[in-house]
N, C-alpha and C. Protein backbone atom coordinates (compact mmCIF):
# COMPACT_ATOMS: atom_id res chain seq x y z
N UNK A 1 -6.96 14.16 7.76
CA UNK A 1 -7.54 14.94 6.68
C UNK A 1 -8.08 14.04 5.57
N UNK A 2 -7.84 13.09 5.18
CA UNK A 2 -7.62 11.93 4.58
C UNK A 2 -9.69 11.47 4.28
N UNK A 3 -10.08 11.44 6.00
CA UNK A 3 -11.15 11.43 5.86
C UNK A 3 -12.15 12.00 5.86
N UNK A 4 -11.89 13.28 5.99
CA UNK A 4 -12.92 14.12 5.08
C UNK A 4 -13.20 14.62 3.85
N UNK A 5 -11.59 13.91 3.35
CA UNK A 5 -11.65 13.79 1.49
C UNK A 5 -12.37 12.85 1.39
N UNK A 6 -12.41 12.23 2.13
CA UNK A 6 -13.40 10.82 1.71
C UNK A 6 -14.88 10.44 1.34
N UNK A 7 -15.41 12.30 2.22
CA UNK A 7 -16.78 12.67 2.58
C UNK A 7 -17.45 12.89 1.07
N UNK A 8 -18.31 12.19 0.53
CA UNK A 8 -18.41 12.19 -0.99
C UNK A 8 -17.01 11.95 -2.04
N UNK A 9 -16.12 11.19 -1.95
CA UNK A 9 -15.87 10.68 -2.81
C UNK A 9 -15.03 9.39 -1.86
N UNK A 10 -15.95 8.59 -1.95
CA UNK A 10 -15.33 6.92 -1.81
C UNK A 10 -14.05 6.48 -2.14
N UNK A 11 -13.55 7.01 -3.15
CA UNK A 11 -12.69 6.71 -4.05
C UNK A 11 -10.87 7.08 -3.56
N UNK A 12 -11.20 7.55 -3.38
CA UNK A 12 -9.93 8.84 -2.49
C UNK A 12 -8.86 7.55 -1.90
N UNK A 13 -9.22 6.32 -0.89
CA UNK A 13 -8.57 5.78 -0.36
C UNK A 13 -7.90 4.58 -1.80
N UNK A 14 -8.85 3.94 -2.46
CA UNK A 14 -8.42 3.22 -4.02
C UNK A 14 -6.65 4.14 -4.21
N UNK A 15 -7.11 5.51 -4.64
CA UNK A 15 -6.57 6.62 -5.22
C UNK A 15 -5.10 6.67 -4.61
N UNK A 16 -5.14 7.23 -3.42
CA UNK A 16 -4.05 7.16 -2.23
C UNK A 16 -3.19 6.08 -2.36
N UNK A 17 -4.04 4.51 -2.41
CA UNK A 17 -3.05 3.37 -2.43
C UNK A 17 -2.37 2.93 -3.70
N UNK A 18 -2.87 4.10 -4.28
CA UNK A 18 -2.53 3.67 -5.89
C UNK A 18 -1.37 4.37 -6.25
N UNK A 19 -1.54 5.83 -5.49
CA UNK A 19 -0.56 6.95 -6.12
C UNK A 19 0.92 6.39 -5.29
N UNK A 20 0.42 5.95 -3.81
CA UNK A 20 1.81 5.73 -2.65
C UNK A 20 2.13 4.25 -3.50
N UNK A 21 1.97 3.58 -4.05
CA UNK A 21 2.24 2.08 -4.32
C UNK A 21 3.39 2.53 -5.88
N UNK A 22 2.86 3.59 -6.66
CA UNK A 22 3.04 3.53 -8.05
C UNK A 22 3.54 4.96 -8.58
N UNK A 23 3.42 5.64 -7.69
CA UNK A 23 3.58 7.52 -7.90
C UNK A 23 2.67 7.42 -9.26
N UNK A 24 2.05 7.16 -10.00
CA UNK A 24 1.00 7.59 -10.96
C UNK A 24 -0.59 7.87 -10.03
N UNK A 25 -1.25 8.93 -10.56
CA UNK A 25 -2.49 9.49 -10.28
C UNK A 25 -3.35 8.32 -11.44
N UNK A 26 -4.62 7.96 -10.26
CA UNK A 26 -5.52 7.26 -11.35
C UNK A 26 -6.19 8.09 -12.06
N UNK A 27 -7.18 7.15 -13.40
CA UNK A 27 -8.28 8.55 -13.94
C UNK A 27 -9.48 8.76 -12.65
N UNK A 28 -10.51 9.61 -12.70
CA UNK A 28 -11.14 9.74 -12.19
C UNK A 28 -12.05 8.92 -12.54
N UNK A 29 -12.95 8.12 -11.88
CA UNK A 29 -14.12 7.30 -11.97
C UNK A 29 -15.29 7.25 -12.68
N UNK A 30 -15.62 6.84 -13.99
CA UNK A 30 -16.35 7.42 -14.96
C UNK A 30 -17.79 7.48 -14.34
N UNK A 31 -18.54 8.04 -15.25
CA UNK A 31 -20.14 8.21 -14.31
C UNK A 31 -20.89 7.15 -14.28
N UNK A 32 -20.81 6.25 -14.92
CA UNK A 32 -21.31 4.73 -14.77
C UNK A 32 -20.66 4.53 -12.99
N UNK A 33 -19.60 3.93 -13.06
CA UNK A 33 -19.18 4.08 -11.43
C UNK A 33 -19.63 4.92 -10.47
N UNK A 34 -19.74 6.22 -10.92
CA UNK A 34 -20.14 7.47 -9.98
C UNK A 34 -21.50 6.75 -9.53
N UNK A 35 -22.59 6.77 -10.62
CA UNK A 35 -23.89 6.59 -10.62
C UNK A 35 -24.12 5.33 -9.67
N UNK A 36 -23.13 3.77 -9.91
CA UNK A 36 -23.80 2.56 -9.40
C UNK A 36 -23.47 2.74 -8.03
N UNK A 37 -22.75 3.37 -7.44
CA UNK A 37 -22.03 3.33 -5.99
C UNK A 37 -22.85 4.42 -5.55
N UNK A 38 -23.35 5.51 -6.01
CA UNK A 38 -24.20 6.17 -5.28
C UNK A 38 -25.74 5.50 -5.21
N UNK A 39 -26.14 5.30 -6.24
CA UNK A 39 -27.03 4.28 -5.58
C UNK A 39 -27.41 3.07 -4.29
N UNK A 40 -25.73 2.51 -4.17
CA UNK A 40 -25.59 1.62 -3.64
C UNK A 40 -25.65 2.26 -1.87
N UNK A 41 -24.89 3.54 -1.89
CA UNK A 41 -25.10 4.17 -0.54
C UNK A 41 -26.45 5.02 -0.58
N UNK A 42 -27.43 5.16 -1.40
CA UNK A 42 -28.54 5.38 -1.19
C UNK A 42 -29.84 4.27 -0.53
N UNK A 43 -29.66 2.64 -0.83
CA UNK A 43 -29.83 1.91 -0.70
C UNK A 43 -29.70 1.65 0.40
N UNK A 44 -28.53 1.91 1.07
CA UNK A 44 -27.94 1.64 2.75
C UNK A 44 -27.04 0.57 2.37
N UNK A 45 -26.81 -0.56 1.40
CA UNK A 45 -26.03 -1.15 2.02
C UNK A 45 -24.50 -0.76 1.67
């Protein structure tokens, strides 16, 4: 299930290793981040 959370948001696996490592939830990814990483998979690479 894991990876179809993944399906638009990249972030999810960061998130996962963060919460199982630390039991704290990260913040969500501000839109600067949102914005450069979608670009970056618009790009292809």
């Amino acid at each position: 299930m894991i990876a179809r959370g993944s399906y638009g948001n990249p972030w999810i696996f960061r998130e996962v290793k963060h919460y199982l490592e630390t039991g704290e939830l990260l913040p969500p990814p501000d839109i600067d981040e949102r914005i450069r990483i979608s670009l970056i998979h618009l790009e292809g690479q």
